[in-house]
Protein backbone atom coordinates (compact mmCIF):
# COMPACT_ATOMS: atom_id res chain seq x y z
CA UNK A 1 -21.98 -14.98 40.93
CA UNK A 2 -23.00 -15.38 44.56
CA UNK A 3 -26.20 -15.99 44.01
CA UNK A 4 -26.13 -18.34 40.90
CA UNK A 5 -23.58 -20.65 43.25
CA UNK A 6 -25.61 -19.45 46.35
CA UNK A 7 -21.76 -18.79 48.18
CA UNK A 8 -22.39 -18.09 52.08
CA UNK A 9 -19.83 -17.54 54.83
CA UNK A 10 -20.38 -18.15 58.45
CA UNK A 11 -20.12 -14.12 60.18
CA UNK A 12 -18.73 -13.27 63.61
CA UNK A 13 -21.90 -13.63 65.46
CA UNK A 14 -22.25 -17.56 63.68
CA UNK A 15 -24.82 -16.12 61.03
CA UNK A 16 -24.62 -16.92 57.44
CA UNK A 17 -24.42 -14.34 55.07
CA UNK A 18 -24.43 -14.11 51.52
CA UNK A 19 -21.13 -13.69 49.82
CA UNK A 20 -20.17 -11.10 47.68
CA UNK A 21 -17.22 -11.04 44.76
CA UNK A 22 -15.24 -8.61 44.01
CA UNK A 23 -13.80 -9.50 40.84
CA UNK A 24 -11.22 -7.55 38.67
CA UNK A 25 -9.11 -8.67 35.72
CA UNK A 26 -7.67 -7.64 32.53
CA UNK A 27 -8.04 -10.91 30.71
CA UNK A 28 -10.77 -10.62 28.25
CA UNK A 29 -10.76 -7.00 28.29
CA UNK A 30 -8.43 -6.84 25.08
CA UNK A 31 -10.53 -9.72 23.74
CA UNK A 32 -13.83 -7.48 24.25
CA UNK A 33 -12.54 -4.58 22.48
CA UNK A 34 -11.14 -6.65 19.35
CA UNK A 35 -14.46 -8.21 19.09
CA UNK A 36 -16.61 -4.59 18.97
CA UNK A 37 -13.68 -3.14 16.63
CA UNK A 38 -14.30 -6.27 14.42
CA UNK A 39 -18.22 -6.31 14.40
CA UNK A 40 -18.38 -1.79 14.44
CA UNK A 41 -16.06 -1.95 10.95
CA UNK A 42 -17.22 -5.32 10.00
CA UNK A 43 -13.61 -6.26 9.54
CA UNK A 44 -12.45 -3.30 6.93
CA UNK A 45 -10.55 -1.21 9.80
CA UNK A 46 -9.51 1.99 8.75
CA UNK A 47 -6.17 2.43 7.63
CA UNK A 48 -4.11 3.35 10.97
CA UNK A 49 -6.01 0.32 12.54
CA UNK A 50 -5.49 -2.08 9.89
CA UNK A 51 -3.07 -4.87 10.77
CA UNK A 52 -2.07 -5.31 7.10
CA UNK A 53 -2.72 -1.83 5.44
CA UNK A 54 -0.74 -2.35 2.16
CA UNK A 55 -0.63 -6.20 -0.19
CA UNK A 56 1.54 -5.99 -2.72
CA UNK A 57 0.58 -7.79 -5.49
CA UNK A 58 3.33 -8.41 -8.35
CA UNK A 59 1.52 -9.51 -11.73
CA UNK A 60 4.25 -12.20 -11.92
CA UNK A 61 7.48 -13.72 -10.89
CA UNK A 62 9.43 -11.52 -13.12
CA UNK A 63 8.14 -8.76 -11.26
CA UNK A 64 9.16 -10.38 -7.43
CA UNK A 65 12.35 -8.22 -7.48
CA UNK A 66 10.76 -4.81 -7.77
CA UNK A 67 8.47 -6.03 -5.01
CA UNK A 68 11.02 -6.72 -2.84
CA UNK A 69 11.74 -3.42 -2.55
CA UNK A 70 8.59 -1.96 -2.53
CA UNK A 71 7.79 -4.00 0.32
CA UNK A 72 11.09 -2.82 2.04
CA UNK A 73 10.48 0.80 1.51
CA UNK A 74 7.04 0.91 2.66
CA UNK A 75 8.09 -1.04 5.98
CA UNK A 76 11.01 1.16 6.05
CA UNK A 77 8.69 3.91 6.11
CA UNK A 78 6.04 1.84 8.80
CA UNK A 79 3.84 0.99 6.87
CA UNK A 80 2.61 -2.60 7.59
CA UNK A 81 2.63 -4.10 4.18
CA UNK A 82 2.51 -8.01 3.06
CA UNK A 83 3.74 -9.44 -0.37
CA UNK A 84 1.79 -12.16 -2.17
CA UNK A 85 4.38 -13.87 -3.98
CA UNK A 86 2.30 -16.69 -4.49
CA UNK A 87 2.32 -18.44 -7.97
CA UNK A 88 -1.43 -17.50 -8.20
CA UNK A 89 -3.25 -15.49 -11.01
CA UNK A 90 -3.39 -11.56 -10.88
CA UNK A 91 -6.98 -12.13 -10.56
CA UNK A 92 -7.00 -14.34 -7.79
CA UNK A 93 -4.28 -12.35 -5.91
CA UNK A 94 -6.80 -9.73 -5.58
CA UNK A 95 -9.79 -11.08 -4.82
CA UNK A 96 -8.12 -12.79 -1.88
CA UNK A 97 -7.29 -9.44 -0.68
CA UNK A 98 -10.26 -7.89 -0.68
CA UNK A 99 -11.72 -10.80 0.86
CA UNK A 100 -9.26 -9.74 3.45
CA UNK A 101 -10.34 -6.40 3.74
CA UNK A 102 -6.52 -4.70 3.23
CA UNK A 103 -6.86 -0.99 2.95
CA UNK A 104 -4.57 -0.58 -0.48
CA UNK A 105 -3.49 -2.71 -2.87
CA UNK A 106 -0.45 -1.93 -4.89
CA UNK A 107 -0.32 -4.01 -8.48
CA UNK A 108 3.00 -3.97 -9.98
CA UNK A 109 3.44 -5.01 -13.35
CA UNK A 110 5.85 -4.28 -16.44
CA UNK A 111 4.86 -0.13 -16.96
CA UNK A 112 5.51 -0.06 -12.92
CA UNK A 113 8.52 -1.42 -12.71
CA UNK A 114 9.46 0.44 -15.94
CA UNK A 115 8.33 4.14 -14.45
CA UNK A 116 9.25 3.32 -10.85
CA UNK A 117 5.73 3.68 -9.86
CA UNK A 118 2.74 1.58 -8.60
CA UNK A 119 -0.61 1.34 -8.94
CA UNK A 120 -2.77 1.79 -6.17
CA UNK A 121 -6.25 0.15 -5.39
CA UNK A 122 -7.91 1.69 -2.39
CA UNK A 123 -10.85 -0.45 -1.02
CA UNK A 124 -13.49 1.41 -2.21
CA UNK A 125 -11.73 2.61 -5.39
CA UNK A 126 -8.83 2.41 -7.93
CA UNK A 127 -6.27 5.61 -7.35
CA UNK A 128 -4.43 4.72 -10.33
CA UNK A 129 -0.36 4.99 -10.97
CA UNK A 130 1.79 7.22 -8.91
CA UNK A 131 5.67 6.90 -8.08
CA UNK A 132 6.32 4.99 -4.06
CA UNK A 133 7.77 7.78 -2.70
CA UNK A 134 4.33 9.94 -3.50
CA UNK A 135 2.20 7.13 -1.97
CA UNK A 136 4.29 7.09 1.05
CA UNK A 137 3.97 10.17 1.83
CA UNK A 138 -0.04 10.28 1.49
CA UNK A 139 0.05 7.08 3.60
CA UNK A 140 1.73 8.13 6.18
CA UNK A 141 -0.50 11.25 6.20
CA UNK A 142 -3.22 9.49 6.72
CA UNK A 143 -1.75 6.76 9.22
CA UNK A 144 -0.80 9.75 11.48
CA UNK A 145 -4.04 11.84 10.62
CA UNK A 146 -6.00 8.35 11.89
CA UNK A 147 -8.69 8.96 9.53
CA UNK A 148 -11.33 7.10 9.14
């Protein structure tokens, strides 16, 4: 930075000499290392990483109940989770969270709430119906495993 502003100070013996910086700061640093986590996982961080790592997605206002406490257990449990209770479609709901690159998405419709369960979509694949407390667990696992 000297240079480019061509910075001198006037030495002892009345000389000019070129200035020199010493420059140290944390500001940016954080900044730098979000940017190369975003751009190394193109946005889908792994799970641990992940600042939402569970949507849950109810099929419909009748289901917003049973959500609830999904949504309470899993944070319970620290898990970062987020509930779409929007008025959208089922559809929509989940193409808006892949869009958002959320490791798992749990779908909770009648036969869920019925069997206490819910049905889990992993990014790159569908893991099918298992009960909350079983998902939890694996979750976890893998939270505190950090795996990629």
């Amino acid at each position: 930075m000297p240079d480019r502003f061509d910075l001198r100070y006037v030495a002892e013996d009345g000389t000019k000499k070129r200035a020199f910086v010493v420059h140290r700061s944390s500001i940016g640093a954080i900044e730098r290392i979000m940017a190369f986590l975003i751009e190394h996982y193109a946005g889908a961080f792994p799970l641990w990483l992940s600042p939402v790592q569970v949507k849950i997605l109810p099929v419909s206002q009748k289901h917003a109940e049973y959500a609830l406490g999904v949504a309470k257990e899993l944070r319970d449990a620290g898990i970062r989770a987020l509930l779409d209770d929007s008025n959208e479609t089922l559809g929509k709901k989940i193409r808006t969270a892949r869009t958002e690159k959320i490791p798992y998405l749990l779908v909770l419709g009648d036969k869920e709430v019925e069997s206490n369960t819910v049905s889990v979509e992993a990014r790159d694949k569908s893991e099918g119906a298992m009960p909350l407390s079983e998902f939890i667990e694996q979750t976890r696992h893998r939270i505190i495993k950090r795996a990629l």
